[in-house]
N, C-alpha and C. Protein backbone atom coordinates (compact mmCIF):
# COMPACT_ATOMS: atom_id res chain seq x y z
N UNK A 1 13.42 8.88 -35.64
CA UNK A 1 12.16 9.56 -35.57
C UNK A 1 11.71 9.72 -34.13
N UNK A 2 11.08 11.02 -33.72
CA UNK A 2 10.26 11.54 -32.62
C UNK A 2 9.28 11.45 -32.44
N UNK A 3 8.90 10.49 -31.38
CA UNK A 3 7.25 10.52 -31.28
C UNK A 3 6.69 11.40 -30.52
N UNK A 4 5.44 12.17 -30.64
CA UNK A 4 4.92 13.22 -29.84
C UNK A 4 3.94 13.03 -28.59
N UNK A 5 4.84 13.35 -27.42
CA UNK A 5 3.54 12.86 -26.60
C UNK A 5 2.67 14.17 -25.64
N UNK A 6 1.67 13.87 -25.84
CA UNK A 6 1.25 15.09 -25.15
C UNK A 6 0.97 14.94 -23.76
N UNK A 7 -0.11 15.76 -23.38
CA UNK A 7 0.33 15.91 -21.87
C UNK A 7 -0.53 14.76 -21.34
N UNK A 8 -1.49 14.34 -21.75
CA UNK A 8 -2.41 13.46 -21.31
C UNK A 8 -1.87 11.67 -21.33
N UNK A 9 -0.79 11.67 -22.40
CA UNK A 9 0.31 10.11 -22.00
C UNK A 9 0.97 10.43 -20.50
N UNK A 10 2.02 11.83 -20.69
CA UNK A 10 3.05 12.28 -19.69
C UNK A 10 2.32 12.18 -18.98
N UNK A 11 1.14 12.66 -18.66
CA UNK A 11 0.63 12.13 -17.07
C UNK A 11 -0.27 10.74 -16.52
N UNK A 12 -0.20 10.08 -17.89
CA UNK A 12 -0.75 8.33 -17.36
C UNK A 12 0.82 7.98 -17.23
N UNK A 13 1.75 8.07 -17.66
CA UNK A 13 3.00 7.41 -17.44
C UNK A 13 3.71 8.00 -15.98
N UNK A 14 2.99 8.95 -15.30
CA UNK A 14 3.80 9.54 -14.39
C UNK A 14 3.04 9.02 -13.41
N UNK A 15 1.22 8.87 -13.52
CA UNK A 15 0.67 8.06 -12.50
C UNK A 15 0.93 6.69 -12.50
N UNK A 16 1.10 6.08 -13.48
CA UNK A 16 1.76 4.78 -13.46
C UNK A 16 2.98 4.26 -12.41
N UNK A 17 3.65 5.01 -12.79
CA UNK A 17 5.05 4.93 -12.46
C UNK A 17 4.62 5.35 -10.48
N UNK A 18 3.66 6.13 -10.33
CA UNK A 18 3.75 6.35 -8.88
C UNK A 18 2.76 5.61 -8.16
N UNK A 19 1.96 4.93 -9.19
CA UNK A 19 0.92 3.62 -8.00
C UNK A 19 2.15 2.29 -8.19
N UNK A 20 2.91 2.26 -9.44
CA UNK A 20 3.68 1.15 -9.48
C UNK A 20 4.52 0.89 -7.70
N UNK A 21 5.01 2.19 -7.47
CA UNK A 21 5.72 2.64 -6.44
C UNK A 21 4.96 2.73 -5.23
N UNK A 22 3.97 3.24 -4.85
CA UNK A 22 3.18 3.32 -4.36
C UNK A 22 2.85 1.57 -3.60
N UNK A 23 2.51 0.70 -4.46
CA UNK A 23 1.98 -0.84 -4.29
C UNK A 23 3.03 -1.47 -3.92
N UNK A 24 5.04 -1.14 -4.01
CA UNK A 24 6.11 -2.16 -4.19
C UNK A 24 6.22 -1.36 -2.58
N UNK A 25 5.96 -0.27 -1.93
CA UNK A 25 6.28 0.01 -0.90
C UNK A 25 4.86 -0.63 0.13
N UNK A 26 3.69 -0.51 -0.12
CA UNK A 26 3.00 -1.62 0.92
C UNK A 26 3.37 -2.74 0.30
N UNK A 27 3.90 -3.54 -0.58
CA UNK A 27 4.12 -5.11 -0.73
C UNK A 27 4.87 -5.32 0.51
N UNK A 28 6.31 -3.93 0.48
CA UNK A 28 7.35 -4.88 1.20
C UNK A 28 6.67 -3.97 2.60
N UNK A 29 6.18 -3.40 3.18
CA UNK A 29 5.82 -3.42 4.48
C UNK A 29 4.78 -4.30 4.70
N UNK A 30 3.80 -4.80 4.12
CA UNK A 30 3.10 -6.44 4.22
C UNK A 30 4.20 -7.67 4.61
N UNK A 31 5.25 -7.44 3.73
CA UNK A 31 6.25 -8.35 4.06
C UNK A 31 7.25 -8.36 4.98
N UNK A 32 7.06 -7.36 5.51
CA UNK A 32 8.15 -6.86 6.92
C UNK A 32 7.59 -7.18 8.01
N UNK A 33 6.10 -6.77 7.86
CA UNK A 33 5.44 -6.95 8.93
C UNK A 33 4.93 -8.59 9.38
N UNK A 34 4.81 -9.03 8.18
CA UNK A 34 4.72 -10.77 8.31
C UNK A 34 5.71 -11.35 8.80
N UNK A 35 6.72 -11.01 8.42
CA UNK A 35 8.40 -11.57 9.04
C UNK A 35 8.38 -11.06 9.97
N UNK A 36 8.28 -10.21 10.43
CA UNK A 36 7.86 -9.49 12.18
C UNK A 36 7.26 -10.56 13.03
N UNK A 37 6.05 -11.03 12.49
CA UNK A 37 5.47 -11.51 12.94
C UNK A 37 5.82 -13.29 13.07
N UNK A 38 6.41 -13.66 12.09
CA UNK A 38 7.11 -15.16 12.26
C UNK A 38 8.36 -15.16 13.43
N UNK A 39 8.79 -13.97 13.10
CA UNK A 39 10.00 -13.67 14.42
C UNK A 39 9.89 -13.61 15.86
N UNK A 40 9.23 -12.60 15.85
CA UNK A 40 8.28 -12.62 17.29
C UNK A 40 7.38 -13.77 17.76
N UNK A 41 6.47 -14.13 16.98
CA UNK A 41 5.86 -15.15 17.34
C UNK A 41 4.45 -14.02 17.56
N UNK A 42 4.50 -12.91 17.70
CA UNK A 42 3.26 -12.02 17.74
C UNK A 42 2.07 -12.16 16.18
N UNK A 43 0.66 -12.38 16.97
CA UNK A 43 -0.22 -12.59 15.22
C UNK A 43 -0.12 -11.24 14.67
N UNK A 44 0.06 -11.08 13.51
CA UNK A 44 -0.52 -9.54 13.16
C UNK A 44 -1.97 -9.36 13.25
N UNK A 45 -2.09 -8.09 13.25
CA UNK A 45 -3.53 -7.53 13.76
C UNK A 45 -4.31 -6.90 11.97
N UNK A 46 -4.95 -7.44 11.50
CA UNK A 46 -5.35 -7.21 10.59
C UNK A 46 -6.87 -6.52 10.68
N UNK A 47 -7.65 -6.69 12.34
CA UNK A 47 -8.68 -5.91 11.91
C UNK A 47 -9.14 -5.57 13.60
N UNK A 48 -9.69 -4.89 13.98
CA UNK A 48 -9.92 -4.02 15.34
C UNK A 48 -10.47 -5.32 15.86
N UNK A 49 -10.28 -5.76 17.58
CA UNK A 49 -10.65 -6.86 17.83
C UNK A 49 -12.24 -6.79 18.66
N UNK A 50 -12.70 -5.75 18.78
CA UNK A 50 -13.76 -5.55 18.77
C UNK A 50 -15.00 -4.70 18.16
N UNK A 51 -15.97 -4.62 17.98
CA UNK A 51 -16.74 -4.27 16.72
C UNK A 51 -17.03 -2.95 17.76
N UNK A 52 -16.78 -2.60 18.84
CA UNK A 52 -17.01 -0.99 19.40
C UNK A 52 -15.90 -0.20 19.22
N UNK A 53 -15.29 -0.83 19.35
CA UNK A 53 -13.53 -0.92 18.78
C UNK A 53 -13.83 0.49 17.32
N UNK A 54 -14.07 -0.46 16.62
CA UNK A 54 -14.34 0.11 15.15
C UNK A 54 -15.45 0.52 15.01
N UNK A 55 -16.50 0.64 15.83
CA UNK A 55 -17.64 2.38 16.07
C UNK A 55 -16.72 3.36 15.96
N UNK A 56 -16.14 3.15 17.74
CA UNK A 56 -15.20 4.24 17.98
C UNK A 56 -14.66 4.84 17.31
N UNK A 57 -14.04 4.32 16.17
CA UNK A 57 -12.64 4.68 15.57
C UNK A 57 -13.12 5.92 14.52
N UNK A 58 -14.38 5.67 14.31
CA UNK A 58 -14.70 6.77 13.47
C UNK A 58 -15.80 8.32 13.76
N UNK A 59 -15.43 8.55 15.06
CA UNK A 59 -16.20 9.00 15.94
C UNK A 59 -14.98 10.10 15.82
C-alpha cells in the first residue's frame, strides 16, 4: 500500500532534512574552530571585545 503525501508533508520533510544539515555543518565548524583553538593555544573570539566595537558594527 501507498501512502499519499501532499505537498505540505513534502515540504516539512524537505525543511527538516535542510535545518538537520544546516545545524551538523555549524556543529562541526564550532568543533573545528575549538580544536583550532586547543592547537594554537589562541582563545576563540565569541563576542566583539569592545562594546563600540559592536555600535560600530551595525552602522
Amino acid at each position: 500500500m501507498f501512502s499519499y503525501l501532499d505537498a505540505g508533508t513534502g515540504s516539512m520533510i524537505i525543511t527538516a532534512v535542510a535545518g538537520g544539515f544546516a545545524g551538523l555543518v555549524v556543529a562541526v565548524k564550532m568543533g573545528m574552530a575549538r580544536l583550532r583553538s586547543k592547537v594554537t593555544g589562541k582563545p576563540l573570539v565569541t563576542e566583539p571585545a569592545d562594546e563600540d566595537d559592536a555600535a560600530n558594527a551595525h552602522d
